[in-house]
C-alpha atoms as a PDB file:
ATOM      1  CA  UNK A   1       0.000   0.000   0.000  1.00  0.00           C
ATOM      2  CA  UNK A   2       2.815   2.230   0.570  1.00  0.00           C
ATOM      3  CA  UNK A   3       3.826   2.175  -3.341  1.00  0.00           C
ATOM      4  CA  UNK A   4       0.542   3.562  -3.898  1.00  0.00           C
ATOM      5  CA  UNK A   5       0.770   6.102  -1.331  1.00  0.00           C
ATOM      6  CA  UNK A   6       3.615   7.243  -2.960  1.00  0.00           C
ATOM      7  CA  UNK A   7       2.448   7.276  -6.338  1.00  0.00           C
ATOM      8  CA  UNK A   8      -0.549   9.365  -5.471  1.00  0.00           C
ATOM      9  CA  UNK A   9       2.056  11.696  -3.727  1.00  0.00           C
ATOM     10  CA  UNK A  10       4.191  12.109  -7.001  1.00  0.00           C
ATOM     11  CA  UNK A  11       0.968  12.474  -8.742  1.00  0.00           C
ATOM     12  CA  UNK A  12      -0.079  15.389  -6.667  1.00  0.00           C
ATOM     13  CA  UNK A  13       3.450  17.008  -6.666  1.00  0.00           C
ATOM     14  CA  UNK A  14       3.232  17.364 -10.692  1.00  0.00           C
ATOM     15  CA  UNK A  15       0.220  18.978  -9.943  1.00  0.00           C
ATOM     16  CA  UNK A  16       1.316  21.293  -7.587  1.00  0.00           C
ATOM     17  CA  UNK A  17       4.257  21.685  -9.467  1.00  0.00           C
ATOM     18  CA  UNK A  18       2.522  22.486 -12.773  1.00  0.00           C
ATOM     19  CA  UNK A  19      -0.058  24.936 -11.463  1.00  0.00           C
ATOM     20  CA  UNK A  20       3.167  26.727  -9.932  1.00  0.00           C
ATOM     21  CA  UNK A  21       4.581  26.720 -13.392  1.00  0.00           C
ATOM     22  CA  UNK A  22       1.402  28.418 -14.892  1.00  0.00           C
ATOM     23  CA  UNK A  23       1.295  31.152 -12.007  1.00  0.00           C
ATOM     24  CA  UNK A  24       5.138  32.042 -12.308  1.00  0.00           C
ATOM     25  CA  UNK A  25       4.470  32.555 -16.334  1.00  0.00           C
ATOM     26  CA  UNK A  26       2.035  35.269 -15.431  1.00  0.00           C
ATOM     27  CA  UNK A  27       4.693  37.264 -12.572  1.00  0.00           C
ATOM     28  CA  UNK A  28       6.225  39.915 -13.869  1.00  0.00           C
ATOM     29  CA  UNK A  29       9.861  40.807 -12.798  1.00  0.00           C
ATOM     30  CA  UNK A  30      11.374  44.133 -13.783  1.00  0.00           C
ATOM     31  CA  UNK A  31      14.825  45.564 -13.785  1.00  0.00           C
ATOM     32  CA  UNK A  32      15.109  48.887 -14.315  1.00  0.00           C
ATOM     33  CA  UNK A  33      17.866  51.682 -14.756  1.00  0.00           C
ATOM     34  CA  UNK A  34      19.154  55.155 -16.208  1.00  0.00           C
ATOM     35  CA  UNK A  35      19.029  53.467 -19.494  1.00  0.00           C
ATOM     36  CA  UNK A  36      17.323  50.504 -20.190  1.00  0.00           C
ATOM     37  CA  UNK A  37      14.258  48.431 -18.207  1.00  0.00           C
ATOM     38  CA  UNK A  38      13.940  44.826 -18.937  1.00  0.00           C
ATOM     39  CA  UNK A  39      11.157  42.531 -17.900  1.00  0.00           C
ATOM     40  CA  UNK A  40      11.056  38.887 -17.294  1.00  0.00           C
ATOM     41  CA  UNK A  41       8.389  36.473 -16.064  1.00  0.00           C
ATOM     42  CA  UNK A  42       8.990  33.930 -12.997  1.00  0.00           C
ATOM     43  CA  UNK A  43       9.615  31.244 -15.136  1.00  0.00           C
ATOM     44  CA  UNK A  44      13.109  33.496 -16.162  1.00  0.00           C
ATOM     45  CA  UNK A  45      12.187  34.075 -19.744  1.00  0.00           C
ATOM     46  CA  UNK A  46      12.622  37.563 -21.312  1.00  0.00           C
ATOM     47  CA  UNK A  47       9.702  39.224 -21.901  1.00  0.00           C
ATOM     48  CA  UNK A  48      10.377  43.045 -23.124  1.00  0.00           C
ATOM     49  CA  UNK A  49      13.729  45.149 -23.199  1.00  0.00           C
ATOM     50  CA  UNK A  50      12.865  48.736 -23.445  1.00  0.00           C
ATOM     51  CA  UNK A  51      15.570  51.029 -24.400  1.00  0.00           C
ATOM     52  CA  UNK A  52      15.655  54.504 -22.105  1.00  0.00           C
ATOM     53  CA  UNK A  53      18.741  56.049 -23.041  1.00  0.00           C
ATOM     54  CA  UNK A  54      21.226  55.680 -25.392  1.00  0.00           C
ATOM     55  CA  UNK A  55      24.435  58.169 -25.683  1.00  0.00           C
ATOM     56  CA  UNK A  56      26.865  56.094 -25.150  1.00  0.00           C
ATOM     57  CA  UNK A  57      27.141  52.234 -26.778  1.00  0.00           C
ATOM     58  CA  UNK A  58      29.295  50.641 -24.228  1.00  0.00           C
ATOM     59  CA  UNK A  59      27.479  52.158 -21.297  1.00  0.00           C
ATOM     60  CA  UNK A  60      24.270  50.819 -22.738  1.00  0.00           C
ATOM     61  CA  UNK A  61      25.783  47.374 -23.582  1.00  0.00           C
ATOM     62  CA  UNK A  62      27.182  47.312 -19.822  1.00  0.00           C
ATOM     63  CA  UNK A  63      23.981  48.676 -18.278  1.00  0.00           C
ATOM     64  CA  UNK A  64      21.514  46.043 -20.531  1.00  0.00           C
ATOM     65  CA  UNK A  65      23.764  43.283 -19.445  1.00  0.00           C
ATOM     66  CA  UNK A  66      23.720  44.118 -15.557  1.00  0.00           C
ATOM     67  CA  UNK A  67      19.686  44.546 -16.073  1.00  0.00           C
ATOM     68  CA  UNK A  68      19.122  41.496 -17.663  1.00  0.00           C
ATOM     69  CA  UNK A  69      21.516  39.019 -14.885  1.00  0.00           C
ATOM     70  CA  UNK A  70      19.597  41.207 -12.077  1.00  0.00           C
ATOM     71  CA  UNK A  71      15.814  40.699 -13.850  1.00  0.00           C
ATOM     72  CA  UNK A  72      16.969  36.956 -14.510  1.00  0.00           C
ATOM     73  CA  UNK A  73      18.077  36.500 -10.100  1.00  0.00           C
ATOM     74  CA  UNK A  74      15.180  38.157  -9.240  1.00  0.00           C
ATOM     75  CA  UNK A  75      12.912  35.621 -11.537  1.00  0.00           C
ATOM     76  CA  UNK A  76      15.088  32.890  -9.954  1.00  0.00           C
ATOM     77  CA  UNK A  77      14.124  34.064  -6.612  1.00  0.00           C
ATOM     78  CA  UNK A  78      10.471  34.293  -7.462  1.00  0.00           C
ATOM     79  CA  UNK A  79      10.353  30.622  -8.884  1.00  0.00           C
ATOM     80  CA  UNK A  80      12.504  28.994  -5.911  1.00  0.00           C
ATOM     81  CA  UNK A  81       9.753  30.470  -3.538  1.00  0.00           C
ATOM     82  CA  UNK A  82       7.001  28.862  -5.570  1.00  0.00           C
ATOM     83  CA  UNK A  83       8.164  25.641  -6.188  1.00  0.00           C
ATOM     84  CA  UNK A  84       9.280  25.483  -2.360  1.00  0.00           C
ATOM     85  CA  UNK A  85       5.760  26.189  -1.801  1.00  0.00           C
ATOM     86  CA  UNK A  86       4.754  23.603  -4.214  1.00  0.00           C
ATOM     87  CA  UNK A  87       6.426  21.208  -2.595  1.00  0.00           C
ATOM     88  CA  UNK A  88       5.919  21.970   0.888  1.00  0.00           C
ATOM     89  CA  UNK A  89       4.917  18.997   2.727  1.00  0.00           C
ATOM     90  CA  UNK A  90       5.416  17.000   0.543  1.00  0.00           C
ATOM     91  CA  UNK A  91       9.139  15.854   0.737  1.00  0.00           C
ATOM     92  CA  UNK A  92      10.024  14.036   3.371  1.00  0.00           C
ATOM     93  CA  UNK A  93      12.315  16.152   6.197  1.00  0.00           C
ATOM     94  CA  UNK A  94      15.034  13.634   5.383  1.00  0.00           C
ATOM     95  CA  UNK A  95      15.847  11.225   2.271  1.00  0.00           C
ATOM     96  CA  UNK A  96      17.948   8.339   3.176  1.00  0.00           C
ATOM     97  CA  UNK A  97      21.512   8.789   2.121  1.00  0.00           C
ATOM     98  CA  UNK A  98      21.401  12.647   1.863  1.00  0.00           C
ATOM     99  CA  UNK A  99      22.903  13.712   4.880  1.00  0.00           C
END
């Protein structure tokens, strides 16, 4: 019986773990400085780069690549926090071997 407890269990966690999926595609991250905003979903995908300012190429290259690896953390913050949630209660505190 305990093979089909755990079989519902992994059934339930795909659940959980696909609704989670669906809710971070509709969170909206943003990045934002003097010269460019850039805006991601939870899932860490790349939705829009807007260009604010641009005088100077390699300050704009520099500043666009700083925006996009701090809108890309921030996602991966937002999606560790749902899946953790997700999971919640459903892992065991412990697995064997793991510690």
């Amino acid at each position: 019986m305990a093979f089909l407890d755990q079989m519902k269990q992994l059934m339930e966690l795909k659940q959980k773990m696909e609704e989670a999926k669906k809710r971070l595609e509709a969170i909206e991250v943003i990045s934002e400085n003097e010269y460019v905003r850039v805006t991601a979903n939870g899932n860490r995908k790349v939705k829009n780069v807007e260009i604010l300012k641009q005088d100077d190429k390699e300050i704009l290259e520099g500043k666009l690549q700083s925006a996009i690896n701090e809108v890309i953390e921030k996602a991966e913050n937002v999606l560790q926090s749902e899946m953790m949630g997700a999971t919640k209660g459903m892992m065991p505190d412990s697995l064997p071997g793991m510690g």
